[in-house]
Protein backbone atom coordinates (compact mmCIF):
# COMPACT_ATOMS: atom_id res chain seq x y z
CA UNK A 1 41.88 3.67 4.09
CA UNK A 2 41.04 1.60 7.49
CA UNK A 3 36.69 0.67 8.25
CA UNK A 4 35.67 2.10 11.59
CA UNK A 5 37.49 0.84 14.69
CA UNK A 6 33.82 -1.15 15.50
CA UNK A 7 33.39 -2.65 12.01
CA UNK A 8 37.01 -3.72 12.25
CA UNK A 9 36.61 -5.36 15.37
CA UNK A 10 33.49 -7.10 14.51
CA UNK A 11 35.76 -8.32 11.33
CA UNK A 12 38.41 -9.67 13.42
CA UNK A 13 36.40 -11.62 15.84
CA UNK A 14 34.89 -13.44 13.22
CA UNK A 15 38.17 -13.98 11.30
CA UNK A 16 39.33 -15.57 14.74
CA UNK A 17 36.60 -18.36 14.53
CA UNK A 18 37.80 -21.99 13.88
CA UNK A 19 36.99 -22.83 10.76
CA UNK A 20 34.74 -25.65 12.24
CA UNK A 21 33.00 -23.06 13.79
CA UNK A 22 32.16 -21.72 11.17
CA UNK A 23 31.06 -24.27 9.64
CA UNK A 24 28.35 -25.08 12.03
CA UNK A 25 26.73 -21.42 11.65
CA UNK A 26 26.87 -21.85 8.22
CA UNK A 27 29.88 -19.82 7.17
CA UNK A 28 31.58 -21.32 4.00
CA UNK A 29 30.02 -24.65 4.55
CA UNK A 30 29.56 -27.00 1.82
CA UNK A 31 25.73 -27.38 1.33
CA UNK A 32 24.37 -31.11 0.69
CA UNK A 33 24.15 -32.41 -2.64
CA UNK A 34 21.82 -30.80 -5.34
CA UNK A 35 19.72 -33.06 -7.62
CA UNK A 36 19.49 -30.45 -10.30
CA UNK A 37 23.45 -29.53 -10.24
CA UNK A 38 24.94 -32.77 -11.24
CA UNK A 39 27.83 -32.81 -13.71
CA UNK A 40 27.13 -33.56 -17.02
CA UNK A 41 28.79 -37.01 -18.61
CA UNK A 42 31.76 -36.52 -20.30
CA UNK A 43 32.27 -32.59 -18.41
CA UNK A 44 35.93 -31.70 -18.15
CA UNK A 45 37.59 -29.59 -15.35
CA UNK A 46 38.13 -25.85 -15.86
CA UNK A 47 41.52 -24.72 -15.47
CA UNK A 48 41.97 -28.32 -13.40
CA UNK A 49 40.04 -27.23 -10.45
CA UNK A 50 38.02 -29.76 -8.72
CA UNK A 51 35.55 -27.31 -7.41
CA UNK A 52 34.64 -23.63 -6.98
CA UNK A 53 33.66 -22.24 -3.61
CA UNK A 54 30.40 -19.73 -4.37
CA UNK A 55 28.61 -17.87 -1.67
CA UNK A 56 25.71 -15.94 -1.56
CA UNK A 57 22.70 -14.93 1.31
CA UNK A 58 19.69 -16.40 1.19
CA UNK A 59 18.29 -13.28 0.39
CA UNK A 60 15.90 -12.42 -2.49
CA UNK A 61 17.99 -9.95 -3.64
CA UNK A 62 20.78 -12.82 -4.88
CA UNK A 63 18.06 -14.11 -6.77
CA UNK A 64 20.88 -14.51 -9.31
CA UNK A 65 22.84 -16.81 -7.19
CA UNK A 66 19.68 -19.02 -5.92
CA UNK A 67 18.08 -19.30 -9.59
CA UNK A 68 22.20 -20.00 -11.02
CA UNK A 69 22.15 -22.95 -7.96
CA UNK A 70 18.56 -24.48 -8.68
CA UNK A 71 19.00 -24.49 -12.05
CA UNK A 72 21.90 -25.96 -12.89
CA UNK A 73 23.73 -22.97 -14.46
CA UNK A 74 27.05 -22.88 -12.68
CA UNK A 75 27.13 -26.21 -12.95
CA UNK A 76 26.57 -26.09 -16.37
CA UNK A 77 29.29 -23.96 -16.95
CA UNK A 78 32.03 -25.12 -14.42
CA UNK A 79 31.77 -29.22 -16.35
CA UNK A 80 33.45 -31.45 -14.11
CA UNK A 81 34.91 -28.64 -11.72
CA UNK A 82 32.50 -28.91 -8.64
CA UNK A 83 30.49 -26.09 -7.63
CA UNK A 84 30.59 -25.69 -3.37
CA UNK A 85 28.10 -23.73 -2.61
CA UNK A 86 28.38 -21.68 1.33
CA UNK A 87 25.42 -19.46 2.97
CA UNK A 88 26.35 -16.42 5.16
CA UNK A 89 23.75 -13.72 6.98
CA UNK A 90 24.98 -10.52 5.86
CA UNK A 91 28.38 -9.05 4.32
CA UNK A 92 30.77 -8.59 6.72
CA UNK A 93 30.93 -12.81 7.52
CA UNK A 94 31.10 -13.21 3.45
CA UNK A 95 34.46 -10.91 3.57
CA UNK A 96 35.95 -12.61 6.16
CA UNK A 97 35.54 -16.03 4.35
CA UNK A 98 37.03 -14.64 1.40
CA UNK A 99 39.75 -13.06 3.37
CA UNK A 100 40.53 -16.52 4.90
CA UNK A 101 40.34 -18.19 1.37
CA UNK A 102 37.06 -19.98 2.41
CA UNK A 103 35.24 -19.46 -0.91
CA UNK A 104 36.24 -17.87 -4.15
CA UNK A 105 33.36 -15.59 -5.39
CA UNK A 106 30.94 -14.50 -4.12
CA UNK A 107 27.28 -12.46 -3.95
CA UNK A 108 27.86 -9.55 -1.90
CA UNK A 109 26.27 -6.11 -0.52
CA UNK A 110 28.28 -3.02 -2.35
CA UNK A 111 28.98 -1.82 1.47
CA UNK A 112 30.90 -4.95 2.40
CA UNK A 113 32.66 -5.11 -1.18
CA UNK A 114 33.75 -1.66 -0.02
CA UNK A 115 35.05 -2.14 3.18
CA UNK A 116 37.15 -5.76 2.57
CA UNK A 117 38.86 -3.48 -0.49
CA UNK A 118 39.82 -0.54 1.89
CA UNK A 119 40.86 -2.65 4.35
CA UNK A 120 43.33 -4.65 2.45
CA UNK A 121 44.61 -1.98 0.27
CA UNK A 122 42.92 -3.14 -2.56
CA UNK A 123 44.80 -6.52 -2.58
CA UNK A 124 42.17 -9.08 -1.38
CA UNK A 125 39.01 -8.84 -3.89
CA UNK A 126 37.72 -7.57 -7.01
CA UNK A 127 34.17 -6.23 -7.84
CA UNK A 128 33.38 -8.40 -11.35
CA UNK A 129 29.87 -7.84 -12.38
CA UNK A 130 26.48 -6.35 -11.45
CA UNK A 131 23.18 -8.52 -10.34
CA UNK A 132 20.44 -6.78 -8.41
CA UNK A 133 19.26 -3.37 -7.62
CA UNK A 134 16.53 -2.79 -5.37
CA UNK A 135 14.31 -4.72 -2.81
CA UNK A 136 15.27 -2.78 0.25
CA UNK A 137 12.25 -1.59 2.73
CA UNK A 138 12.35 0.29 5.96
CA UNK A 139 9.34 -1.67 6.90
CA UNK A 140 7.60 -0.42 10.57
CA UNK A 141 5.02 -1.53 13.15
CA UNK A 142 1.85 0.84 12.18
CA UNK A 143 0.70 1.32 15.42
CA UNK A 144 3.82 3.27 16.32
CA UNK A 145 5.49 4.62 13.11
CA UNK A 146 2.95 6.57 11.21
CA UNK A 147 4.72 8.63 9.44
CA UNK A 148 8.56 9.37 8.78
CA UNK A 149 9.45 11.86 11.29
CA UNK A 150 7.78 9.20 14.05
CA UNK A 151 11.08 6.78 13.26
CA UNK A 152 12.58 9.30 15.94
CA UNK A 153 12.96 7.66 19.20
CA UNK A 154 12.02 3.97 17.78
CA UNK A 155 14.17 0.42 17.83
CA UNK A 156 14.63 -0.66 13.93
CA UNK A 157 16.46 -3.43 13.10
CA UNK A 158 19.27 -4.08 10.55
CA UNK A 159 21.15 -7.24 9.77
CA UNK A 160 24.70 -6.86 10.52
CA UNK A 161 27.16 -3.70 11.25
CA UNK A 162 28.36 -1.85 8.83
CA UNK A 163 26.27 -3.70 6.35
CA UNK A 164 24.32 -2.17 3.19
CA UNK A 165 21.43 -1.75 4.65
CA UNK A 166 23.44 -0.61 8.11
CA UNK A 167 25.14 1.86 6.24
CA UNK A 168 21.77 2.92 4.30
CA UNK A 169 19.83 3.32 7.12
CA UNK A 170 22.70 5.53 9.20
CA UNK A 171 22.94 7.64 6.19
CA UNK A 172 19.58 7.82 5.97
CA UNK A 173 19.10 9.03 9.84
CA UNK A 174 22.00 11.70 9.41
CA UNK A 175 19.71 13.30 6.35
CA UNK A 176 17.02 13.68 8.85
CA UNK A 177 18.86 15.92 11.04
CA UNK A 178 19.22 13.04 13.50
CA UNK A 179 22.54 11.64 15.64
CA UNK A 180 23.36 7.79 16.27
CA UNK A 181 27.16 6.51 17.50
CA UNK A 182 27.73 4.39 14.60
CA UNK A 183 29.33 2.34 17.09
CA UNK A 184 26.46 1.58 19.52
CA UNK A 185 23.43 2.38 17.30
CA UNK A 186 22.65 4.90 19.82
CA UNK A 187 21.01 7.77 19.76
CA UNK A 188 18.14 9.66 18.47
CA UNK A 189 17.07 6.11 17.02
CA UNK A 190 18.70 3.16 18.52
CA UNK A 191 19.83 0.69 15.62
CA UNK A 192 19.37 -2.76 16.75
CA UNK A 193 21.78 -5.11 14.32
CA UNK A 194 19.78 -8.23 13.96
CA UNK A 195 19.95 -10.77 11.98
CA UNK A 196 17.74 -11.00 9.07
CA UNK A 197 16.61 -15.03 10.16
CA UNK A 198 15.72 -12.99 13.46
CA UNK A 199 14.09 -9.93 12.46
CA UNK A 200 10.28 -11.54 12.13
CA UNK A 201 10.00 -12.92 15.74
CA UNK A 202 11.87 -9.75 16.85
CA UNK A 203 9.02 -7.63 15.73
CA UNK A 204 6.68 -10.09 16.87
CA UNK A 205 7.80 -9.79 20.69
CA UNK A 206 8.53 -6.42 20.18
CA UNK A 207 11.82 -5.94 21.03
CA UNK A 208 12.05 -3.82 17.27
CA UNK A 209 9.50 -1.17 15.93
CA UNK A 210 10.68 -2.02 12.46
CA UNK A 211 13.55 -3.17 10.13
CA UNK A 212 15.67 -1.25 7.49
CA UNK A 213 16.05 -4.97 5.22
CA UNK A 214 16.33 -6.70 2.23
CA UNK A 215 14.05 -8.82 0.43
CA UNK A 216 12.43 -11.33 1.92
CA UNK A 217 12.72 -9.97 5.29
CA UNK A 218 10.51 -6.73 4.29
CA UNK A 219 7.53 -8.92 3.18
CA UNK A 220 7.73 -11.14 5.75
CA UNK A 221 7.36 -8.47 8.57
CA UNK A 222 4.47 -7.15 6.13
CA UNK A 223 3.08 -10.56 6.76
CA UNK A 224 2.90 -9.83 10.42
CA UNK A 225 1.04 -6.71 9.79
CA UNK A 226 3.93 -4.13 9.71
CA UNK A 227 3.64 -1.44 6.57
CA UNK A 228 6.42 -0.43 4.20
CA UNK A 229 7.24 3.26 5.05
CA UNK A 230 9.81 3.62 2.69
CA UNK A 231 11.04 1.68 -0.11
CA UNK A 232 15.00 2.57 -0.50
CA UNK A 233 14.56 2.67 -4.44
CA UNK A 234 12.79 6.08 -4.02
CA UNK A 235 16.38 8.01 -2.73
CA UNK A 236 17.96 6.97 -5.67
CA UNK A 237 18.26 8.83 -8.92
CA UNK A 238 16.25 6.12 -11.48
CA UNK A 239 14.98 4.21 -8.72
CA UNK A 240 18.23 1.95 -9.62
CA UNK A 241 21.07 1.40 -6.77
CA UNK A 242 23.43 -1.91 -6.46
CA UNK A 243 22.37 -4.02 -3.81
CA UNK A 244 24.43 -6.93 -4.74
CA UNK A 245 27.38 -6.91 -6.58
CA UNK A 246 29.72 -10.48 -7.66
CA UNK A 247 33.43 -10.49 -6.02
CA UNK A 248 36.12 -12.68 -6.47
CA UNK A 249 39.29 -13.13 -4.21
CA UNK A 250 41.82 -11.34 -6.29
CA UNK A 251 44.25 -14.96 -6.44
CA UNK A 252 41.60 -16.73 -7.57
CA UNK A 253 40.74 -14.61 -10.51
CA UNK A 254 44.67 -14.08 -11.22
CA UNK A 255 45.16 -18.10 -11.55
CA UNK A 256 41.80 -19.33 -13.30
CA UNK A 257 40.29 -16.79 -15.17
CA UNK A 258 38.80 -19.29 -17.04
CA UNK A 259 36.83 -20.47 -14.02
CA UNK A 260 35.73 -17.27 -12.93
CA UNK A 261 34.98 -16.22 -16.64
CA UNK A 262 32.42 -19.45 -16.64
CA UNK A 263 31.05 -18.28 -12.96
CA UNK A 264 29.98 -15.03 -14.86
CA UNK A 265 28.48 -16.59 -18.04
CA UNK A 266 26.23 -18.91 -15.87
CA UNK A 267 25.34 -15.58 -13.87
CA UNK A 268 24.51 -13.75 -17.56
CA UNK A 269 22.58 -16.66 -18.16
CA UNK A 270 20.58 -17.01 -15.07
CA UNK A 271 19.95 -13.29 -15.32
CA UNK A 272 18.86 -13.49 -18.87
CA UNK A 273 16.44 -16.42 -17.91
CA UNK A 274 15.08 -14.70 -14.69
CA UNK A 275 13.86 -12.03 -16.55
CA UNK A 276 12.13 -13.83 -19.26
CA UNK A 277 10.75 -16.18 -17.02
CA UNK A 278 9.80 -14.38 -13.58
CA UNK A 279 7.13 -16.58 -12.70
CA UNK A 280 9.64 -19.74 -13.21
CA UNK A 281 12.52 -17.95 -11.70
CA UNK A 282 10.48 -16.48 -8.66
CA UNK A 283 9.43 -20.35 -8.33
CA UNK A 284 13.19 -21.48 -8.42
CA UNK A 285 14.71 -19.23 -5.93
CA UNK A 286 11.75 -20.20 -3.35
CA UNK A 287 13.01 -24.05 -3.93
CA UNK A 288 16.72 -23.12 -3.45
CA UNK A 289 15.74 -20.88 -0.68
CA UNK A 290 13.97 -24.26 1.02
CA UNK A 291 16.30 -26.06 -0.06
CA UNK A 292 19.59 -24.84 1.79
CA UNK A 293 17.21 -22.95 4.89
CA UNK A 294 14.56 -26.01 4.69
CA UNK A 295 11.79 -23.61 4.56
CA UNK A 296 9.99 -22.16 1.99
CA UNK A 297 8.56 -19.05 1.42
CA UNK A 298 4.60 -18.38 0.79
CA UNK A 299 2.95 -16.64 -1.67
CA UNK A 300 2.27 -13.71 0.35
CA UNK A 301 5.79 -13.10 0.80
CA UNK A 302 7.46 -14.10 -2.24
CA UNK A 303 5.29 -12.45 -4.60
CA UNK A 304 5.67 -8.97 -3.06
CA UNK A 305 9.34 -9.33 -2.49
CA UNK A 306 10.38 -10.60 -5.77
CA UNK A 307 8.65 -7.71 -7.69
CA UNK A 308 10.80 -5.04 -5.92
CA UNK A 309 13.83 -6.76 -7.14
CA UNK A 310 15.70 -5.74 -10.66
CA UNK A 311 17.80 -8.10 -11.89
CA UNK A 312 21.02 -6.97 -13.79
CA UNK A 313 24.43 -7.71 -15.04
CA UNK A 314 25.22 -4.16 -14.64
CA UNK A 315 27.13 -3.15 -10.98
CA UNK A 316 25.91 0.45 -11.29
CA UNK A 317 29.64 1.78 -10.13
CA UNK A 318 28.64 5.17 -9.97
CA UNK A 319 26.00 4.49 -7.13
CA UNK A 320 28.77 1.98 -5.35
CA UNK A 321 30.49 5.73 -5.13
CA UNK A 322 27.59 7.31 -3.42
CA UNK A 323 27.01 4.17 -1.32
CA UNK A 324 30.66 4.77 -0.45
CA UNK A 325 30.28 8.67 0.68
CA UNK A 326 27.41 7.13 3.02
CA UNK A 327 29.30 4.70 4.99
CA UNK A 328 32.37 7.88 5.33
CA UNK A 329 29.40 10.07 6.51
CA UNK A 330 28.10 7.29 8.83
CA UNK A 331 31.53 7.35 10.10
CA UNK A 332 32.06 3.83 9.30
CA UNK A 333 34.53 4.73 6.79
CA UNK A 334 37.51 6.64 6.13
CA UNK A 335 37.41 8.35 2.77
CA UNK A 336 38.17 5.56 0.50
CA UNK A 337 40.05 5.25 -2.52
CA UNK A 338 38.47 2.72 -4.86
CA UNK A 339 40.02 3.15 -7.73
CA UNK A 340 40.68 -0.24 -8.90
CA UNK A 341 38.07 -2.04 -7.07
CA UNK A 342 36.25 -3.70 -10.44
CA UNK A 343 37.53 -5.61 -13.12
CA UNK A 344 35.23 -5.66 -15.49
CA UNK A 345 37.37 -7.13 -18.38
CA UNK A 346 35.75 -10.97 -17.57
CA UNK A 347 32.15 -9.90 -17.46
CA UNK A 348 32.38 -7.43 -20.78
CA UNK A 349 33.39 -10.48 -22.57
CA UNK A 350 30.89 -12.46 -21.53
CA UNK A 351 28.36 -10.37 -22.53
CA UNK A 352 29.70 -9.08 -26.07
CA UNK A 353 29.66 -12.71 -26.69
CA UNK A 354 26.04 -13.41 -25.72
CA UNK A 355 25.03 -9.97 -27.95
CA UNK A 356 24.29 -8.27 -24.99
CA UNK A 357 25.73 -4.40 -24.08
CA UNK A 358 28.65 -3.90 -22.06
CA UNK A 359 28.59 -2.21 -18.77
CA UNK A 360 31.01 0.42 -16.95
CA UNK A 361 33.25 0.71 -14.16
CA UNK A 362 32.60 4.75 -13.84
CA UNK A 363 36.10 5.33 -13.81
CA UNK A 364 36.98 2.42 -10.86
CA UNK A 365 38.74 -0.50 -13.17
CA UNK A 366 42.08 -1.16 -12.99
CA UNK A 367 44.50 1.55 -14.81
């Protein structure tokens, strides 16, 4: 079934954009050449492709994506195909590129991943593996938000319409008893879609009271003296929820499955490394994070953020389900029908092969 009128809208506009515009905000451009990614001598081409196009945020919470980039792993994996690596701010831009076959896979919100599968009738993208849960904060200005209830009435920020955390947030306001035109962001709190680069100096001229956001954004507003008020991992049943899931455009994984089957063993492997290493793989993200923003992030941020984050193969279906229910609550979304939105087939091989468990689709694979 069809996204909101609004989210559709918002959609289109940027689907509109020349693709040279988008280039220059950073949507589905090619970063600049990484030192640690270079091909290996004597690397051969998967399934003949010269490169694969791989986006991701440059957001904590595809920790999997900036580790796999600084290290080397889909490089690694890909040989000689080259890996093209594109930026974007929040979901609904990342769907749009893969809708106009601007990159290939990518690192994506579960509330995005939703709406680009409803609103191609299941025939643009696949959900193919798991990679974080967690490291979401409704983070809020003290000296005005003491408590819960006092979010009534108050500007908070979230990155993009009809995003994760959009859709969190709105679902989050309706369980309060509260009313917002999904729309607008008006109402009994006025939702204020910002972008996540934006967000800091936002609350610093206060034009926001706080921020519903992902990892780093929370910390750095903590930074400027807001407190965490609510960590999202506390509404969910094990503290466990996907925040980012890995998609591929549904051509792409029906021509070179070998490609995207190498795309998810470097993703195993960053996953397995990040977790035996955190120290090294907090370290790593921070340099690709400088590397394709050209800032860094300090210690005061990155150590906070990093430790809210879970890294996993596993996509968590069953809470991609709830997640779902939200954004048809919010009103963002007509009931959807999502069987068939993963393909897990790929990703189960993968990790059978490294000696690893498999993971489910809760009933949403392919029949």
């Amino acid at each position: 079934m069809p996204a909101h009128p609004a989210l559709r809208r918002s959609l289109a506009v940027i689907a509109t954009l020349p693709l040279l515009a988008l280039a220059a905000c950073g949507y589905g451009s090619q970063a600049k050449d990484n030192d640690t990614a270079k091909v290996a001598a004597g690397a051969k081409k998967i399934d003949g492709l010269d490169s694969v196009r791989i986006g991701y945020f440059g957001n904590l919470t595809h920790g999997t994506a900036l580790v796999g980039m600084q290290k080397g792993f889909f490089q690694k994996a890909l040989g000689a195909t080259e890996v093209k690596p594109a930026t974007f701010n929040a979901g609904p831009s990342e769907i749009e590129a893969i809708n106009s076959d601007s990159i290939d896979i990518g690192w994506i919100g579960p509330s995005p991943a939703i709406n680009g599968y409803t609103a191609s009738q299941g025939k643009n993208l696949k959900i193919i593996g798991g990679s974080a849960s967690g490291g979401v904060k409704l983070v809020v200005n003290p000296d005005k938000i003491k408590s819960l209830k006092d979010v009534k009435g108050k500007k908070i920020a979230t990155p993009q319409l009809g995003n994760t955390q959009d859709v969190a947030f709105l679902n989050w306001i309706a369980e309060q008893g509260w009313k917002v035109d999904a729309d607008s962001g008006k109402g009994d709190v006025s939702v204020v879609r910002t972008e996540n680069s934006v967000v800091p100096d936002a609350y610093k001229s206060d034009s926001i009271d706080g921020a519903w956001v992902p990892e780093p954004t929370a910390s750095k507003l903590v930074a400027e003296g807001a407190k965490v008020l609510l960590d999202e991992a506390d509404l969910w049943p094990d503290k466990k929820f996907v925040i980012t899931n890995i998609i591929v455009r549904q051509d792409f994984l029906e021509k070179h499955p070998k490609a995207v089957e190498a795309v998810l063993k470097a993703s195993v492997e960053a996953n397995k490394w990040i977790n035996a290493n955190p120290d090294q793989a907090k370290a790593a993200a921070n340099a690709q994070l400088e590397f394709d923003s050209g800032k860094a992030l300090p210690a005061t941020v990155l150590d906070p953020a990093w430790k809210s984050i879970q890294f996993t193969n596993d996509p968590l279906a069953s809470t991609l389900s709830t997640e779902a229910e939200h954004a048809v609550k919010a009103g963002l979304l007509k009931k959807p029908d999502l069987k068939g939105i993963y393909d897990l087939t790929l990703l189960n091989k993968v990790l059978k092969a490294e000696g690893e468990s498999t993971v489910d689709d809760a009933g949403l694979g392919a029949s």
